[in-house]
Protein backbone atom coordinates (compact mmCIF):
# COMPACT_ATOMS: atom_id res chain seq x y z
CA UNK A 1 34.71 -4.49 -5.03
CA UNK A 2 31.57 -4.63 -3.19
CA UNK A 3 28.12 -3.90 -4.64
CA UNK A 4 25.28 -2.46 -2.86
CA UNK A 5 22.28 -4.48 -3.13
CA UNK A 6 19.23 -3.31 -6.10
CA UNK A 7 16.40 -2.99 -3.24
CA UNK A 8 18.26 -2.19 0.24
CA UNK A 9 15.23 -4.57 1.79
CA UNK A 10 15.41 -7.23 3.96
CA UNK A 11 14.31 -10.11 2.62
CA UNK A 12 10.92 -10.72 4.11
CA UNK A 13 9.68 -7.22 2.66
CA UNK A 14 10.68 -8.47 -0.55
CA UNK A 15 8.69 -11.45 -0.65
CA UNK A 16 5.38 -9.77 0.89
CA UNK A 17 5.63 -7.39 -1.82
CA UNK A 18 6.24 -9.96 -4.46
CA UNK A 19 3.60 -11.72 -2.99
CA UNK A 20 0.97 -8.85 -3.27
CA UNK A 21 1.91 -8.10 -6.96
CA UNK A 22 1.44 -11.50 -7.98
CA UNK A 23 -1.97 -11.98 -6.19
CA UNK A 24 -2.63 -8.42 -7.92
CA UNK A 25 -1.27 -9.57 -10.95
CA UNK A 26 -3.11 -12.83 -11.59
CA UNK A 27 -5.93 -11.82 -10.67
CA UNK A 28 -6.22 -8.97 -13.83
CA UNK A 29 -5.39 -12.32 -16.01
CA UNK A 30 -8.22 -14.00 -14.81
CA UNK A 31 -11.02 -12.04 -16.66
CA UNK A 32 -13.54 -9.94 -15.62
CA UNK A 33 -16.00 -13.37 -14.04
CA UNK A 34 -13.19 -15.18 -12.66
CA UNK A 35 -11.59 -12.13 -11.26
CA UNK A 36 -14.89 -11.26 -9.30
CA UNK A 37 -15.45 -14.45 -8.06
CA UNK A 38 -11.50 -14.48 -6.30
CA UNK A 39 -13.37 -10.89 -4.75
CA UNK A 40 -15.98 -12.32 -3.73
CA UNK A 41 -14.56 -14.99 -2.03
CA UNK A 42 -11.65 -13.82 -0.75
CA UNK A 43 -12.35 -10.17 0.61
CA UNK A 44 -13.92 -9.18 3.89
CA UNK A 45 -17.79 -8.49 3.67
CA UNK A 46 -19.46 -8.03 7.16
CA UNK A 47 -22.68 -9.11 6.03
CA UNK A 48 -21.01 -13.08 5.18
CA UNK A 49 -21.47 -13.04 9.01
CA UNK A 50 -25.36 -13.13 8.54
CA UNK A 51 -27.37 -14.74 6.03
CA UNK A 52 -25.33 -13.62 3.02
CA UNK A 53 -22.92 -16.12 3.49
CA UNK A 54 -24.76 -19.00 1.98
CA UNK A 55 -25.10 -16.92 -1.12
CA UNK A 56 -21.51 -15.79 -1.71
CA UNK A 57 -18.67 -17.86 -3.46
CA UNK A 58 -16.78 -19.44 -0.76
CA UNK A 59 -19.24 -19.98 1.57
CA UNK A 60 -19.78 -20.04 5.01
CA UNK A 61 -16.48 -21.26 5.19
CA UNK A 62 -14.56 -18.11 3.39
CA UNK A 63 -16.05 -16.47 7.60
CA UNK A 64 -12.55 -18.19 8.53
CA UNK A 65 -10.54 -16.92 6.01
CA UNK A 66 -11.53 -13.85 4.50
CA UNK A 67 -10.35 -11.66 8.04
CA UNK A 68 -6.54 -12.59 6.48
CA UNK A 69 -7.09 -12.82 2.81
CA UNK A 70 -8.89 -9.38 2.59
CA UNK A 71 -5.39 -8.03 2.58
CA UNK A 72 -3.75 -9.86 0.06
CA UNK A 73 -6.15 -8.12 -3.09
CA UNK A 74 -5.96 -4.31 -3.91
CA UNK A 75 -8.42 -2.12 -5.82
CA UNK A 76 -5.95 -0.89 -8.79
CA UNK A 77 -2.55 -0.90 -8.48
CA UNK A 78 -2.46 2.96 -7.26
CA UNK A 79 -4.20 1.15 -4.40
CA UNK A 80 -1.26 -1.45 -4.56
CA UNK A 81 1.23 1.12 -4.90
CA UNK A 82 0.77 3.08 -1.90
CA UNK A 83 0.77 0.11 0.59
CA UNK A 84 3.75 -1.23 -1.11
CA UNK A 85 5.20 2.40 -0.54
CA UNK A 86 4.79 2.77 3.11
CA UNK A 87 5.55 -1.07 3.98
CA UNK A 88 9.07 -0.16 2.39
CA UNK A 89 8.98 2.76 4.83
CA UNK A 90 8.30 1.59 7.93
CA UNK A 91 8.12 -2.60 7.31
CA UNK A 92 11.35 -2.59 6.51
CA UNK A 93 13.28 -1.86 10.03
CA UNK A 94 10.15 -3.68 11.52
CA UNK A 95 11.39 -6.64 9.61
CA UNK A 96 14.96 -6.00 9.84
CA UNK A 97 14.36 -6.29 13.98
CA UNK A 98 11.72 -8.82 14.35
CA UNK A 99 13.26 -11.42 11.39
CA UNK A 100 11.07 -12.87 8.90
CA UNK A 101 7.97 -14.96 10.98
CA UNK A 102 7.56 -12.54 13.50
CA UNK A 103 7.48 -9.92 11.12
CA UNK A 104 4.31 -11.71 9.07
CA UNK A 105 2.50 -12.93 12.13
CA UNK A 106 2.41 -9.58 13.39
CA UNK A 107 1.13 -8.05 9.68
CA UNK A 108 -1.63 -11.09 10.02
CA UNK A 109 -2.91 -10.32 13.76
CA UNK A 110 -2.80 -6.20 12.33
CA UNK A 111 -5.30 -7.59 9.21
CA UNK A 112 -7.32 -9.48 11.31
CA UNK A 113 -7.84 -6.87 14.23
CA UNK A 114 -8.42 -4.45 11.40
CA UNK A 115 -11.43 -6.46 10.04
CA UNK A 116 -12.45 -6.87 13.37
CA UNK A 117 -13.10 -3.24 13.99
CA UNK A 118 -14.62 -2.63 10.88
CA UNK A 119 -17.06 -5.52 11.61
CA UNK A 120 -17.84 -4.13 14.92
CA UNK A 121 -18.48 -0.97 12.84
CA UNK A 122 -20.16 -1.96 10.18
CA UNK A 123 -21.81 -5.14 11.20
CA UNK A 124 -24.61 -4.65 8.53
CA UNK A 125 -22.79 -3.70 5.40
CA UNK A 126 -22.23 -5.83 2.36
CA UNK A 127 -19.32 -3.59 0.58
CA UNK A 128 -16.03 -5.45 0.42
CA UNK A 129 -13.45 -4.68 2.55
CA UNK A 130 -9.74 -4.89 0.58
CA UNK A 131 -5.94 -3.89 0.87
CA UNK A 132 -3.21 -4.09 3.17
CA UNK A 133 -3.21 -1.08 4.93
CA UNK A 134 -4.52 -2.42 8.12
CA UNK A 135 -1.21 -4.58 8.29
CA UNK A 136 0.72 -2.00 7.01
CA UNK A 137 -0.66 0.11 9.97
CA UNK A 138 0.25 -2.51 12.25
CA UNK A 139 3.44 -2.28 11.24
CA UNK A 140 3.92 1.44 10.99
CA UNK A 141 2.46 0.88 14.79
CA UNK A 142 4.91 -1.25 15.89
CA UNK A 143 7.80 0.73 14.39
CA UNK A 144 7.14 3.35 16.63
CA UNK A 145 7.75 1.45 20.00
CA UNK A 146 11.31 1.49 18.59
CA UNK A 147 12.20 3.36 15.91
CA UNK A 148 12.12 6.93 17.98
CA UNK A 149 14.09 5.47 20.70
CA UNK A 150 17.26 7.31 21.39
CA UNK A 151 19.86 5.69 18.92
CA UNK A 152 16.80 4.05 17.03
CA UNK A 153 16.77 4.50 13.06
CA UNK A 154 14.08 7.65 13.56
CA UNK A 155 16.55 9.13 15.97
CA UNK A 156 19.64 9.43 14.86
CA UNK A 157 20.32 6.16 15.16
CA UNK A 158 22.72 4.17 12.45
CA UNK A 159 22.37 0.96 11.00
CA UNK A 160 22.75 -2.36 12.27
CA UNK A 161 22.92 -1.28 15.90
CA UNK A 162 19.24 1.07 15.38
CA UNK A 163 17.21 -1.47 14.97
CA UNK A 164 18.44 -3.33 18.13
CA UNK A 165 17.48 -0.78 20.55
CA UNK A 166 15.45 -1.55 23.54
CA UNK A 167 12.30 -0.46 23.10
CA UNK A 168 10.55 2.27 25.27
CA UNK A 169 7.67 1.67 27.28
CA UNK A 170 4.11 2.82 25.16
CA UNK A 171 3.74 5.61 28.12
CA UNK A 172 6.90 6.63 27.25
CA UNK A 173 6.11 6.54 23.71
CA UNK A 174 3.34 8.90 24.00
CA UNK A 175 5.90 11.22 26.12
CA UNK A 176 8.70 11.51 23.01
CA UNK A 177 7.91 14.07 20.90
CA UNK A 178 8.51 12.55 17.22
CA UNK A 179 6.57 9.47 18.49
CA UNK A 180 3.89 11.46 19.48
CA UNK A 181 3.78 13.84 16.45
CA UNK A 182 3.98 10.84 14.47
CA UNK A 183 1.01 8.89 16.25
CA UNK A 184 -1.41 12.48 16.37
CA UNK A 185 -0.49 13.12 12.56
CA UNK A 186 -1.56 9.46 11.38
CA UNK A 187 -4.54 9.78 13.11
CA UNK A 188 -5.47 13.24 12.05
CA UNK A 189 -4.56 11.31 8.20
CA UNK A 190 -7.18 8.54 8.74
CA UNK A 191 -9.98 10.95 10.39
CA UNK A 192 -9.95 13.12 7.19
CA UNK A 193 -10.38 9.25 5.52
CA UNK A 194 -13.36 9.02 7.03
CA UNK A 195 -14.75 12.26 6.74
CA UNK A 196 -13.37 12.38 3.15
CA UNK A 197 -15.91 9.50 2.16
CA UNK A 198 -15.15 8.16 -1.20
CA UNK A 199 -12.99 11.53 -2.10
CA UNK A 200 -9.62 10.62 -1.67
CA UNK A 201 -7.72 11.01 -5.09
CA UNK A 202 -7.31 7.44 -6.25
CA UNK A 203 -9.63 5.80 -4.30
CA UNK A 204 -12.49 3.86 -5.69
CA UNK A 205 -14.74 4.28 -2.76
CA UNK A 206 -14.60 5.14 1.24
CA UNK A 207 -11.60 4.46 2.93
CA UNK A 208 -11.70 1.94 5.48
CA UNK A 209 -10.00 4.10 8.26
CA UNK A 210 -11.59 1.84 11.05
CA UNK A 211 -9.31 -1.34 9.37
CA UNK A 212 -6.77 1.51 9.61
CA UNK A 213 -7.39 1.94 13.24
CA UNK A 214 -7.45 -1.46 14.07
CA UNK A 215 -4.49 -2.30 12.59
CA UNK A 216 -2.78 0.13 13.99
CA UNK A 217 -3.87 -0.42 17.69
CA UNK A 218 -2.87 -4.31 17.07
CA UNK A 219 0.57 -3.13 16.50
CA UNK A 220 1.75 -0.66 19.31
CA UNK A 221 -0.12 -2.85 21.80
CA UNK A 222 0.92 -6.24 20.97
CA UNK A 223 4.64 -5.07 19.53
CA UNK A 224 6.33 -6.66 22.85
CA UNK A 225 5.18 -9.98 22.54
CA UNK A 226 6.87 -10.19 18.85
CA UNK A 227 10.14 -8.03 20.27
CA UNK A 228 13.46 -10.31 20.47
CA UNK A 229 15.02 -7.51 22.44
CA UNK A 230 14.71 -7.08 26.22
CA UNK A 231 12.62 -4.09 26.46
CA UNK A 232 13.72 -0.78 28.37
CA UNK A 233 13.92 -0.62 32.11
CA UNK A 234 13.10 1.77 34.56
CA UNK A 235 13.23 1.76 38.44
CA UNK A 236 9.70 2.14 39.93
CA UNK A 237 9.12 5.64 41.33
CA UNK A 238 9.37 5.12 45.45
């Protein structure tokens, strides 16, 4: 007799979110000095950009790095929890279509584009910048170009065959209903972020929405150049 699998994930999913427990999970062992240091070094301060950079632990050097590694450390593990949530959500038949490298190279560009907006929007500030959800919005992003499609697995789609649909074209996108709803509500979500300012239950301090944002743009723009499958095709209106 068959047996369904514990954690109906594709593999790639897994590991990111073993990954991001562990990172989580060491770093609470390292102590209180040790701990901040790995913050320090490894999350995404605007102000290493200027002058502060000589005075923080990694350097000048952690300018290079700290774009990616930002989102590999979480707050608390509510923080954790919720990115872990909505990866499973919408990661997993992101992963399921793209396979395993194209999956992460996409969640990287999505962190890095999300740094980059908050640095164009906060050029100035020295609070560190942590937590996947900028990738995570990338990949809730790129879902969309898909997922809504007719027969895709938001659309009454079934598996394996849903998440080989051709995707639509991103006008198109913004012309299907659920993909629109979908797009207006996460927006509305990450306004109220920002206007929220430090209030969100479980947060420690503001949301970065703009990371949010960045993310998210990074991954319904630049979904095509990740996408194995031939996208739609529609004759040009004569």
């Amino acid at each position: 007799m068959n047996r369904a699998p514990a954690f109906n994930l594709p593999s790639p999913v897994i590991w990111l979110a073993t990954a991001l427990i562990a990172v989580h999970g060491v770093r609470q062992l390292l102590g209180e000095e040790a701990g901040s240091w790995v913050l320090l070094a490894f999350a995404f301060i605007p102000e290493r950009y200027g002058e502060l950079a000589y005075s923080l632990p990694g350097g000048v050097t952690a300018r290079f790095w700290s774009p990616l590694t930002y989102s590999l450390l979480h707050a608390d593990i509510l923080h954790l929890l919720v990115n872990l949530v909505w990866m499973a959500s919408f990661g997993a038949a992101l992963a399921r279509r793209l396979g395993g490298i194209r999956f992460l190279l996409l969640g990287l560009i999505a962190a890095a584009a999300g740094a980059g907006l908050h640095f164009a929007m906060h050029a100035d500030d020295v609070a560190l910048m942590i937590g996947a959800s900028g990738a995570v919005s990338g990949m809730m992003a790129a879902t969309t170009r898909f997922a809504f499609a007719p027969g895709g697995p938001l659309a009454g789609g079934a598996p394996p065959a849903s998440y080989r649909v051709p995707a639509e074209p991103l006008a198109r996108v913004f012309t299907t209903s659920r993909a629109l709803g979908f797009i207006l509500v996460w927006f509305a979500v990450n306004l109220l972020f920002g206007l929220a300012d430090g209030m969100v239950p479980g947060a420690s301090g503001p949301i970065a929405w703009e990371a949010h944002l960045g993310g998210f743009l990074a991954g319904l723009l630049l979904f095509p150049l990740f996408d194995p499958i031939p996208a739609q095709r529609f004759p040009a209106a004569g």
